[in-house]
Protein backbone atom coordinates (compact mmCIF):
# COMPACT_ATOMS: atom_id res chain seq x y z
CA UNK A 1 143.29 8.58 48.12
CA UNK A 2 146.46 7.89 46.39
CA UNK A 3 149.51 7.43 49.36
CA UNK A 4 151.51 9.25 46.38
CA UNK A 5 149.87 12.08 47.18
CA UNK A 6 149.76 11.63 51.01
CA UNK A 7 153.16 11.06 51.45
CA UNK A 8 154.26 14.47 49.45
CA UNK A 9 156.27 16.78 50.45
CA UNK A 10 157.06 20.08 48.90
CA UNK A 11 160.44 20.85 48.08
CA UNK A 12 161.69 24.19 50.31
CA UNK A 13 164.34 26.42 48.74
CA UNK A 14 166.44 28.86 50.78
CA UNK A 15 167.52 31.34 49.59
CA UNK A 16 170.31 33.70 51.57
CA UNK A 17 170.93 36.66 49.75
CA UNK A 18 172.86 39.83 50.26
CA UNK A 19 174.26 42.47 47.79
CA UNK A 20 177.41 40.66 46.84
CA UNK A 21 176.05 36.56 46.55
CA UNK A 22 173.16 34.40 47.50
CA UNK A 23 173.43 30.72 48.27
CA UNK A 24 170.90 28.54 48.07
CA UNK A 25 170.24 25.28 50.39
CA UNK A 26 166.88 22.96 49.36
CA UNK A 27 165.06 20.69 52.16
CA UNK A 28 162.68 17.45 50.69
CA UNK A 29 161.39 14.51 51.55
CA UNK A 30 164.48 12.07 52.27
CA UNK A 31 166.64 14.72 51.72
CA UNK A 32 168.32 16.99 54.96
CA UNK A 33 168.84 20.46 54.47
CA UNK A 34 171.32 20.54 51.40
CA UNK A 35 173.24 22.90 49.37
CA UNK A 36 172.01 23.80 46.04
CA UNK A 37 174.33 26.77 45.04
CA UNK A 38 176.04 29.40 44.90
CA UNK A 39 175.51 32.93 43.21
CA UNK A 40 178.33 35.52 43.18
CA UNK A 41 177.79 39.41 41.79
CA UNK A 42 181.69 39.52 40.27
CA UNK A 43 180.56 43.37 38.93
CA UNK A 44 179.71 44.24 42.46
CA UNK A 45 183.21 42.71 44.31
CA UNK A 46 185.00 44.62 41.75
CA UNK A 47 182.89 47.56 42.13
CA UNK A 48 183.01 47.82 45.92
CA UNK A 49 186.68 47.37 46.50
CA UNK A 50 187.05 50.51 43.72
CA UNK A 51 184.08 53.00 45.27
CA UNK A 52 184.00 55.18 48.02
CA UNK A 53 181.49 55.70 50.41
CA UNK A 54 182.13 59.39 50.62
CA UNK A 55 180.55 61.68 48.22
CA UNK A 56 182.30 63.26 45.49
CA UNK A 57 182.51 67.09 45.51
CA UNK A 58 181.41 70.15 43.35
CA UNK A 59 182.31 73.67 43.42
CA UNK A 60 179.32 76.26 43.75
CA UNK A 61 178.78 78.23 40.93
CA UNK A 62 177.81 81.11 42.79
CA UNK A 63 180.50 81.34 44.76
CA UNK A 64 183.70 79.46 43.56
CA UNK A 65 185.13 78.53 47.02
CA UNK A 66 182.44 77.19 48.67
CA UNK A 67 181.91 72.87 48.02
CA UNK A 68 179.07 70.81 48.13
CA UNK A 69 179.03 67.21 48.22
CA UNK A 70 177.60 66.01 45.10
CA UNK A 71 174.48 62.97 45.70
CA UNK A 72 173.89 61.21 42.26
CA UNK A 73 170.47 60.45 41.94
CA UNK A 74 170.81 56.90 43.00
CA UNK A 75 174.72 55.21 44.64
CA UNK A 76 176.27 52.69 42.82
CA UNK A 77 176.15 50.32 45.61
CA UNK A 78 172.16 50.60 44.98
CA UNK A 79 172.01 49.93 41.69
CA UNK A 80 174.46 46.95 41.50
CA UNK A 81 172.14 45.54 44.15
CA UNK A 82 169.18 45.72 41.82
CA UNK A 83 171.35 44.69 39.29
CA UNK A 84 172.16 41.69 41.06
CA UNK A 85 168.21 41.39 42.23
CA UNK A 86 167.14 41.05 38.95
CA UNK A 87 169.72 38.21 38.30
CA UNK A 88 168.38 36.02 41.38
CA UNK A 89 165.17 36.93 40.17
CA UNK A 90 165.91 35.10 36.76
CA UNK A 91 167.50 32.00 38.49
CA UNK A 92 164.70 31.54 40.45
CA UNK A 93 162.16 31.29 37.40
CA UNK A 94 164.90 29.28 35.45
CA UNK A 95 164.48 26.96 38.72
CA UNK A 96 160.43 27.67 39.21
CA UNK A 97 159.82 26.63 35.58
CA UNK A 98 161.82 23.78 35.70
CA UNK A 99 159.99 22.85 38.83
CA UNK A 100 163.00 22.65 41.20
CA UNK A 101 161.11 23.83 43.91
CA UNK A 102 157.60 24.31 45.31
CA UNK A 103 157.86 26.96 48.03
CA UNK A 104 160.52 29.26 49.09
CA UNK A 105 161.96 30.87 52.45
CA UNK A 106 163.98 34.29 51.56
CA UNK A 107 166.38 35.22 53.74
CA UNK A 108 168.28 38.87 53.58
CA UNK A 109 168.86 41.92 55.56
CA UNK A 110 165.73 44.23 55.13
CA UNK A 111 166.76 46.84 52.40
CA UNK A 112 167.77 44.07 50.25
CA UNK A 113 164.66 41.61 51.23
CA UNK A 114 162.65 44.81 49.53
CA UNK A 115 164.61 45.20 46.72
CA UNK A 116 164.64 41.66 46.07
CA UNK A 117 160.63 40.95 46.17
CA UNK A 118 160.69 43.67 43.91
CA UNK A 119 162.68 41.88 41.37
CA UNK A 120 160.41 38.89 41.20
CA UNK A 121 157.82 37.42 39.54
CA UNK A 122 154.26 37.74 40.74
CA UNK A 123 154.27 33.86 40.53
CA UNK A 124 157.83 33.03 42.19
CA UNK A 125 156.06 36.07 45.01
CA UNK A 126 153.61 33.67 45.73
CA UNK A 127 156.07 30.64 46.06
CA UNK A 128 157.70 32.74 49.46
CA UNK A 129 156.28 31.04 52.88
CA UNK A 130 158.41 32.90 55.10
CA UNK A 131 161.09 35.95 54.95
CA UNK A 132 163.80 35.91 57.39
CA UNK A 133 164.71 40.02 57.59
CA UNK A 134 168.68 38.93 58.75
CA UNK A 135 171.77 38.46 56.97
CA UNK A 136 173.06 34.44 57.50
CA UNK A 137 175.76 34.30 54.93
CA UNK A 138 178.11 32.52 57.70
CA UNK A 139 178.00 29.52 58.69
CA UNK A 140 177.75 25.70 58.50
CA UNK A 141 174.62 24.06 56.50
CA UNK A 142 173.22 22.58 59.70
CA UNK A 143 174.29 25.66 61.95
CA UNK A 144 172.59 27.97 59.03
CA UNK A 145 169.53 25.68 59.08
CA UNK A 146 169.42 26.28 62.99
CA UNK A 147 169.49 29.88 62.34
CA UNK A 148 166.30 29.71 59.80
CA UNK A 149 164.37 27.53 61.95
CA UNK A 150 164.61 29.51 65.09
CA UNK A 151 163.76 32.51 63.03
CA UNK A 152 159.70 30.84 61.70
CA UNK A 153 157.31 31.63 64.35
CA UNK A 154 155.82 28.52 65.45
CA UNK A 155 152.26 29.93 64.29
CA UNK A 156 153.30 30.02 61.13
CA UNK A 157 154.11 26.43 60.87
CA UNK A 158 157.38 23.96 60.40
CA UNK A 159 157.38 24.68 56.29
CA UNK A 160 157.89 20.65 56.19
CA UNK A 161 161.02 20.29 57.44
């Protein structure tokens, strides 16, 4: 057999997202945990430090004094989450098609975690060993690798680190 071959090892990406940025730290072969980079959501900062979280108001129009809060069909904070989804989603096939990685370890609080697996590929889906359902966006590299670690099951393996 060819000790090529026997002595790979898959390239890991992590990927830390919430609704605002996502970093993104790699593990390989001769290579520690590393940082890769950093994604920011510059519509969403300027978006969250304008919007309320309290619902704007409408007036009944059965009875004028009476006032309803008014729910828009889906809250602004959702949708610039998607938004921003669907832009890690495309940096991660940029990355998967350049072959930048072989396997992947998402880690995100849960809402986000679901709308985030929405956003991708079937193929980049299949890439994900392991979801962390937590938000690590603080840190140092080797306490945030800690973190991640601690977080895998044993049963479900070391991912090659």
């Amino acid at each position: 057999m060819n000790k090529q071959i026997l002595n790979y090892r898959p390239v890991t990406w992590f990927v830390l997202a919430h609704r605002i940025g996502a970093v993104i730290y790699a593990d390989k072969k001769n290579h520690p945990f590393y940082f890769v980079d950093r994604l920011e959501f510059q519509k969403a900062k300027k978006v969250s430090e304008q919007v309320s979280d309290r619902s704007g108001r409408v007036v009944s129009s059965a009875n004028t004094s009476i006032r309803h809060a008014y729910e828009p069909h889906e809250n602004k904070t959702h949708h610039l989450s998607k938004v921003f989804t669907k832009e890690i989603a495309e940096y991660l096939e940029e990355a998967r098609a350049e072959k930048l990685f072989d396997q992947l370890v998402l880690v995100a609080e849960p809402h986000f975690m679901g709308a985030l697996k929405k956003a991708l590929k079937p193929d980049i889906r299949d890439l994900i060993k392991h979801e962390i359902k937590h938000d690590y966006q603080w840190g140092s590299d080797a306490e945030i690798k800690k973190l991640i670690i601690h977080s895998i099951p044993m049963s479900e393996g070391h991912l090659n680190l």
